[in-house]
C-alpha atoms as a PDB file:
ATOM      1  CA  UNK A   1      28.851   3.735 -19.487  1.00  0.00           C
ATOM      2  CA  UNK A   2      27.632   2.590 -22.673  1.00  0.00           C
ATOM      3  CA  UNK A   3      24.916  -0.773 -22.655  1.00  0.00           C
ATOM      4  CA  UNK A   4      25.037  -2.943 -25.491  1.00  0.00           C
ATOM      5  CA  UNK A   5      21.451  -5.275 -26.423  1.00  0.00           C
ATOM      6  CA  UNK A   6      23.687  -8.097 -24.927  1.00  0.00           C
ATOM      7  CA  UNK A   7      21.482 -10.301 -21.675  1.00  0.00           C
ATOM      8  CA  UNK A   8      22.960  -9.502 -18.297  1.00  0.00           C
ATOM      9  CA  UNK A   9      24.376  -6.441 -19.127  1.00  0.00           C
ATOM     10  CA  UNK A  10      22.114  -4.279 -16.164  1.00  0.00           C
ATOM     11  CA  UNK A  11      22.050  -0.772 -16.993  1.00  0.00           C
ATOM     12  CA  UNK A  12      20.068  -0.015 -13.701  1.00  0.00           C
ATOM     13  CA  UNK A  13      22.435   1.897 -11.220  1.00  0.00           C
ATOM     14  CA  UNK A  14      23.473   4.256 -14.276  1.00  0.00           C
ATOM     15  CA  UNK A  15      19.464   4.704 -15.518  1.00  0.00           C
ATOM     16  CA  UNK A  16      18.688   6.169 -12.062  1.00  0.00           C
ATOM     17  CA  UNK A  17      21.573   8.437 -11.876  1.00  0.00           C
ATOM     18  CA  UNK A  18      20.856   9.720 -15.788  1.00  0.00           C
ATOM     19  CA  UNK A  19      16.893   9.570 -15.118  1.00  0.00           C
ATOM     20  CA  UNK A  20      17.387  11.727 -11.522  1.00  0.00           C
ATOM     21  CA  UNK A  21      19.681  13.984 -13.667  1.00  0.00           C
ATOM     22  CA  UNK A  22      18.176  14.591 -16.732  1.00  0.00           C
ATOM     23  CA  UNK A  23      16.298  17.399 -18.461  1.00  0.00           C
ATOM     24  CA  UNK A  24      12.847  16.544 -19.853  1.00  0.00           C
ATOM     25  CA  UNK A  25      13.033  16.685 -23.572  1.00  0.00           C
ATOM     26  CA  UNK A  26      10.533  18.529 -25.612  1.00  0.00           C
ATOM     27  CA  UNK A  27       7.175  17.083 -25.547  1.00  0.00           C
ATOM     28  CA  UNK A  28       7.405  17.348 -30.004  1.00  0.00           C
ATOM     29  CA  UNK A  29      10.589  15.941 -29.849  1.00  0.00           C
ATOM     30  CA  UNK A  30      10.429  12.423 -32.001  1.00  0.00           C
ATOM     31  CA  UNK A  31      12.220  10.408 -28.758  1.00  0.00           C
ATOM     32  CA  UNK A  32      14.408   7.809 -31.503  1.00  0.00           C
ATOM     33  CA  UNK A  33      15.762   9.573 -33.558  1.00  0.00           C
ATOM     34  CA  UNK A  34      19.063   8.825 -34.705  1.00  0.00           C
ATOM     35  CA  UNK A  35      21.471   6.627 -33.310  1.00  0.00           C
ATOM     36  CA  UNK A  36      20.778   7.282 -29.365  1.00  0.00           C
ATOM     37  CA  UNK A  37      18.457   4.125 -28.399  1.00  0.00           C
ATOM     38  CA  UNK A  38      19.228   0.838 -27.478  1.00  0.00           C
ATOM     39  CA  UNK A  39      17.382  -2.329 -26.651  1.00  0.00           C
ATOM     40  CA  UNK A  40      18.392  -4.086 -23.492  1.00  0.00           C
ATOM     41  CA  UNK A  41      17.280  -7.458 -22.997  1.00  0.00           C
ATOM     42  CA  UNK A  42      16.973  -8.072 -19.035  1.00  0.00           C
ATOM     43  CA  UNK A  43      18.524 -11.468 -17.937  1.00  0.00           C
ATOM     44  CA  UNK A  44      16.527 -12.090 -14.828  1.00  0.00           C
ATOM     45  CA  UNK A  45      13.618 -11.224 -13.069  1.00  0.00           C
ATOM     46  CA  UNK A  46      15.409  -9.186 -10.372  1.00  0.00           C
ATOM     47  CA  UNK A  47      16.708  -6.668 -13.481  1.00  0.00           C
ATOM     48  CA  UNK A  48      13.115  -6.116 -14.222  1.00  0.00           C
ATOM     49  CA  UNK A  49      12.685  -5.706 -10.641  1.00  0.00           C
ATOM     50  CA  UNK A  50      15.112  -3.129 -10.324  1.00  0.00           C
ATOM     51  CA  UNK A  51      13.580  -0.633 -12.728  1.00  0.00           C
ATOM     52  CA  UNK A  52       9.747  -0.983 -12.015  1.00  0.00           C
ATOM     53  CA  UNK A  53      10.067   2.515 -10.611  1.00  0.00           C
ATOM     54  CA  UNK A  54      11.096   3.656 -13.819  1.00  0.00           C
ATOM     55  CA  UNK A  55       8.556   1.407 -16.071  1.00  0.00           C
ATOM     56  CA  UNK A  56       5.292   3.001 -13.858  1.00  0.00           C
ATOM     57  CA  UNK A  57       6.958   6.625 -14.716  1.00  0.00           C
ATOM     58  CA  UNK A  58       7.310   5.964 -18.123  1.00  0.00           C
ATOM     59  CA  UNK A  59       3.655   4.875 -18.728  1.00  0.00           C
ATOM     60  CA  UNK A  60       2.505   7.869 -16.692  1.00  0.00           C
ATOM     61  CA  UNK A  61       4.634   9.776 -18.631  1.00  0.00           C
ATOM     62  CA  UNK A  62       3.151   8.483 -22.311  1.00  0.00           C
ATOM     63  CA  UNK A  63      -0.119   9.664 -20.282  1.00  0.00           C
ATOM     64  CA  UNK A  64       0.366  13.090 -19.896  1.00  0.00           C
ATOM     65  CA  UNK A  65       1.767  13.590 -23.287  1.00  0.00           C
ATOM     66  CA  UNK A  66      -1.211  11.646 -24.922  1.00  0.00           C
ATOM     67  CA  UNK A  67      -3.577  13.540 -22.456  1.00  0.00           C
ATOM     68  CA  UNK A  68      -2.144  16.824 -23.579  1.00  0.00           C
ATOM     69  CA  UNK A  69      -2.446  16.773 -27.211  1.00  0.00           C
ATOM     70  CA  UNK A  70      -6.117  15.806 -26.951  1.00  0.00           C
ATOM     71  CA  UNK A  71      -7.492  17.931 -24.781  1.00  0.00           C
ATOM     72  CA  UNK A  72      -6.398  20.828 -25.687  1.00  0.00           C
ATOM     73  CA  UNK A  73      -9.139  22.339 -26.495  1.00  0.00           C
ATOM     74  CA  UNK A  74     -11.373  21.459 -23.333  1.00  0.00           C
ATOM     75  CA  UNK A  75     -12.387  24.179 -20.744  1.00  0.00           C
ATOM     76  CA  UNK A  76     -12.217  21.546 -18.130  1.00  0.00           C
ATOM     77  CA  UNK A  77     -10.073  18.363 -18.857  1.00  0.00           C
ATOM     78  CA  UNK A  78     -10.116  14.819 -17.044  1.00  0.00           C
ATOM     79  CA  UNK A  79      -7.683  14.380 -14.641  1.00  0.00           C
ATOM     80  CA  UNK A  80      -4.458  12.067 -15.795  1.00  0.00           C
ATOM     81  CA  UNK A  81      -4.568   9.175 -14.380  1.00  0.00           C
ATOM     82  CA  UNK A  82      -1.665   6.676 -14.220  1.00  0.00           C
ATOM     83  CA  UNK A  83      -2.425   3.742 -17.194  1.00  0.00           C
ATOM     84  CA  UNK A  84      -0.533   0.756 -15.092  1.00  0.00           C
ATOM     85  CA  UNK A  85       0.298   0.993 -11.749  1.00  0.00           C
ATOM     86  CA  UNK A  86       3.574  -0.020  -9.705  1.00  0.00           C
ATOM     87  CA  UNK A  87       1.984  -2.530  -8.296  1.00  0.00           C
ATOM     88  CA  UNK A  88       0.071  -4.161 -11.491  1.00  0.00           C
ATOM     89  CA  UNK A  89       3.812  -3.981 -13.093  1.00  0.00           C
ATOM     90  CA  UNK A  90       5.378  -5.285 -10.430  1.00  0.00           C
ATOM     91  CA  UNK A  91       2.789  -8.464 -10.550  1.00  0.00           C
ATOM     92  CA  UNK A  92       3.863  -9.239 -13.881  1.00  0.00           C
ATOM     93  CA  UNK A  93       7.248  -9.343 -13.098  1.00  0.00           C
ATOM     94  CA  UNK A  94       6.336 -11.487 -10.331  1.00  0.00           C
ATOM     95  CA  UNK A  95       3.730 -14.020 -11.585  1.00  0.00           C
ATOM     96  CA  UNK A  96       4.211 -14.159 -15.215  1.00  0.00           C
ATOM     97  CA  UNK A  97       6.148 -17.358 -16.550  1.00  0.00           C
ATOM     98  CA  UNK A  98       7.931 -17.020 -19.217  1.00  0.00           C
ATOM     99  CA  UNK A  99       8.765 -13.427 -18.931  1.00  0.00           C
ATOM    100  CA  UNK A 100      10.332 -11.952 -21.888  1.00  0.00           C
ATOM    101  CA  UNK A 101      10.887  -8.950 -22.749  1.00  0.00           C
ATOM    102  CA  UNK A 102      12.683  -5.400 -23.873  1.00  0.00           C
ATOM    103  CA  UNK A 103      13.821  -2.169 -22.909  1.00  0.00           C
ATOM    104  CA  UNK A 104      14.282   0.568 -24.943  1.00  0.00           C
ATOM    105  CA  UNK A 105      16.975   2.663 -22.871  1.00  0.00           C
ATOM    106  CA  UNK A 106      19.335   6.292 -24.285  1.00  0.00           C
ATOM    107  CA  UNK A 107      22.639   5.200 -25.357  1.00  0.00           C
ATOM    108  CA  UNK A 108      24.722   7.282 -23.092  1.00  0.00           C
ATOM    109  CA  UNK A 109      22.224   8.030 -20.763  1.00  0.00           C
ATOM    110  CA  UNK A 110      20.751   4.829 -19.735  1.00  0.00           C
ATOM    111  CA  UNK A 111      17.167   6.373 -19.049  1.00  0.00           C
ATOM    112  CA  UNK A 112      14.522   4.211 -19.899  1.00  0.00           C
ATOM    113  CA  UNK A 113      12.723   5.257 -23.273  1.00  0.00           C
ATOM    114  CA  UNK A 114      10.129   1.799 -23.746  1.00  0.00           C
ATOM    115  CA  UNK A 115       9.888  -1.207 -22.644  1.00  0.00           C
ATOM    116  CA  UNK A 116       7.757  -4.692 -23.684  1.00  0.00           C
ATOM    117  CA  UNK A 117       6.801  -7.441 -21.401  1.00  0.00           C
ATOM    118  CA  UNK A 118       5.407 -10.729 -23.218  1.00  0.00           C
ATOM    119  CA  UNK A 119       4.057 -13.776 -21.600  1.00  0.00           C
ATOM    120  CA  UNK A 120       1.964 -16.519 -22.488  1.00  0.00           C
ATOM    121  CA  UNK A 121      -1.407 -16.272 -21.738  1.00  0.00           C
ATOM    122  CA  UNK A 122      -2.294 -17.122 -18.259  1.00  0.00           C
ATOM    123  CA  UNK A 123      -5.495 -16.797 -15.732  1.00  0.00           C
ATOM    124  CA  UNK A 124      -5.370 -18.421 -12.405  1.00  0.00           C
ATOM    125  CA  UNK A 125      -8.992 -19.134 -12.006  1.00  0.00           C
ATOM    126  CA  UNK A 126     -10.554 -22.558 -12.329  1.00  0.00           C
ATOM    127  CA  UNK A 127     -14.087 -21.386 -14.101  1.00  0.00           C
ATOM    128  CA  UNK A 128     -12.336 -19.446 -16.610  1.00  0.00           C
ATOM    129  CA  UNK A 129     -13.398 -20.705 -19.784  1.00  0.00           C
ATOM    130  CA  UNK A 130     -12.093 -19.840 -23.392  1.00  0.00           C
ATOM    131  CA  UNK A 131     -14.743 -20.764 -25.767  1.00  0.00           C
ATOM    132  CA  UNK A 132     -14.695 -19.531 -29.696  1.00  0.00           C
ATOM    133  CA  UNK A 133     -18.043 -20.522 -30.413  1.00  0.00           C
ATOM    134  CA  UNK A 134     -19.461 -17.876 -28.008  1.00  0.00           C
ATOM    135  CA  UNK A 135     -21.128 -15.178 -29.529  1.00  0.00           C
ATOM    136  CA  UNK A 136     -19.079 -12.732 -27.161  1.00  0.00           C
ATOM    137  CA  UNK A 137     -15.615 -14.236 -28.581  1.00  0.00           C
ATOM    138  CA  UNK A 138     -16.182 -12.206 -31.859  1.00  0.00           C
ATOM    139  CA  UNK A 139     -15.110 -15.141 -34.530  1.00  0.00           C
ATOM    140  CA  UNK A 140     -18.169 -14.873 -37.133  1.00  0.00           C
ATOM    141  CA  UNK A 141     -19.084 -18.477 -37.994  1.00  0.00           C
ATOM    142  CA  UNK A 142     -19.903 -18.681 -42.489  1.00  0.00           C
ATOM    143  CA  UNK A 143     -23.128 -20.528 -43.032  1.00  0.00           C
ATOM    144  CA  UNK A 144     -21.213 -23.539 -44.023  1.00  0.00           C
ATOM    145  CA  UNK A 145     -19.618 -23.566 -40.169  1.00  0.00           C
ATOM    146  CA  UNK A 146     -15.979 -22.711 -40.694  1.00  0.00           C
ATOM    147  CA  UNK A 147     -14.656 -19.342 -39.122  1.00  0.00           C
ATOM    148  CA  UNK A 148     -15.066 -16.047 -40.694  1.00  0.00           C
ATOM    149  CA  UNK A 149     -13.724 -12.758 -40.078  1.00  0.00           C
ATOM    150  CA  UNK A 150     -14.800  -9.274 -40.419  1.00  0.00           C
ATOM    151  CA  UNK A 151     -15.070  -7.537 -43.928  1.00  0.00           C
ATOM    152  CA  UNK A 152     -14.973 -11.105 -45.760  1.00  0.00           C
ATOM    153  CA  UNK A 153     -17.497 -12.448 -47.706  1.00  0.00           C
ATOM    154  CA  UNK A 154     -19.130 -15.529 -46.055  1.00  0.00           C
ATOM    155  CA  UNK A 155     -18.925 -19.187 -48.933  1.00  0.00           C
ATOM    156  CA  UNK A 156     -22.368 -20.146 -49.563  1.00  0.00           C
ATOM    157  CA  UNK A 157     -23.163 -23.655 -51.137  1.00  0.00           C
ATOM    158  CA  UNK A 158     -25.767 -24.333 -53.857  1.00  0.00           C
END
């Protein structure tokens, strides 16, 4: 079954069929090549639902690979642990309002390649403050007051 990058077209039941079936591909293997990725945009929160499984094994999966082509060369690596967790996924799908987002799934295989989840910024506690004129925000104020970033030059005034 072939998925278009059409809303409400849930690729789910086939992505856990392919991803239960398939053979890992080569960890130097570029994973977009060609014409054999799609982008799915899931219509409701219950289609991100159904593939949080798949999301948490994708990021531990970008782990490994990243931990194994830089440690190489140690006698005695860190251990490989998961970036996101199941349940810290399954929060955003949850909490976050809006929830956008993408998948990046095989064409013929459905398996789940990528994905990006987008919100708005959100916190849920009351003494939560966001204050640019902190020190700690890291906006460099010019002499003359107006914001400044790194690696410009700062106006000064005769």
């Amino acid at each position: 079954q072939e998925q278009d990058a059409t809303r409400g077209s849930s690729p789910c039941s086939v992505c856990i069929a392919a991803t239960e079936n398939k053979a890992m591909a080569s960890p130097t293997t570029p994973p977009f090549l060609g014409n054999e990725s799609i982008i799915w945009i899931p219509s409701s929160r219950s289609e991100w639902d159904d593939c949080v499984d798949e999301m948490t094994a994708v990021c531990f999966a970008a782990a490994i690979r990243r931990h194994a082509s830089t440690d190489a060369n140690d006698d005695k690596p860190p251990p490989v642990l998961p970036p996101l967790s199941r349940a810290y996924i399954r929060d955003r799908i949850d909490i976050d309002d809006p929830l956008r987002g993408y998948q990046i799934r095989h064409k013929t295989g459905g398996w789940l390649q990528g994905f990006v989840l987008m919100t708005t910024f959100t916190t849920w506690t009351h003494y939560f403050k966001w204050d640019s004129l902190h020190p700690s925000s890291g906006i460099l104020r010019a002499e003359n007051g107006n914001a400044c970033g790194e690696g410009q030059e700062q106006e000064t005034h005769s």
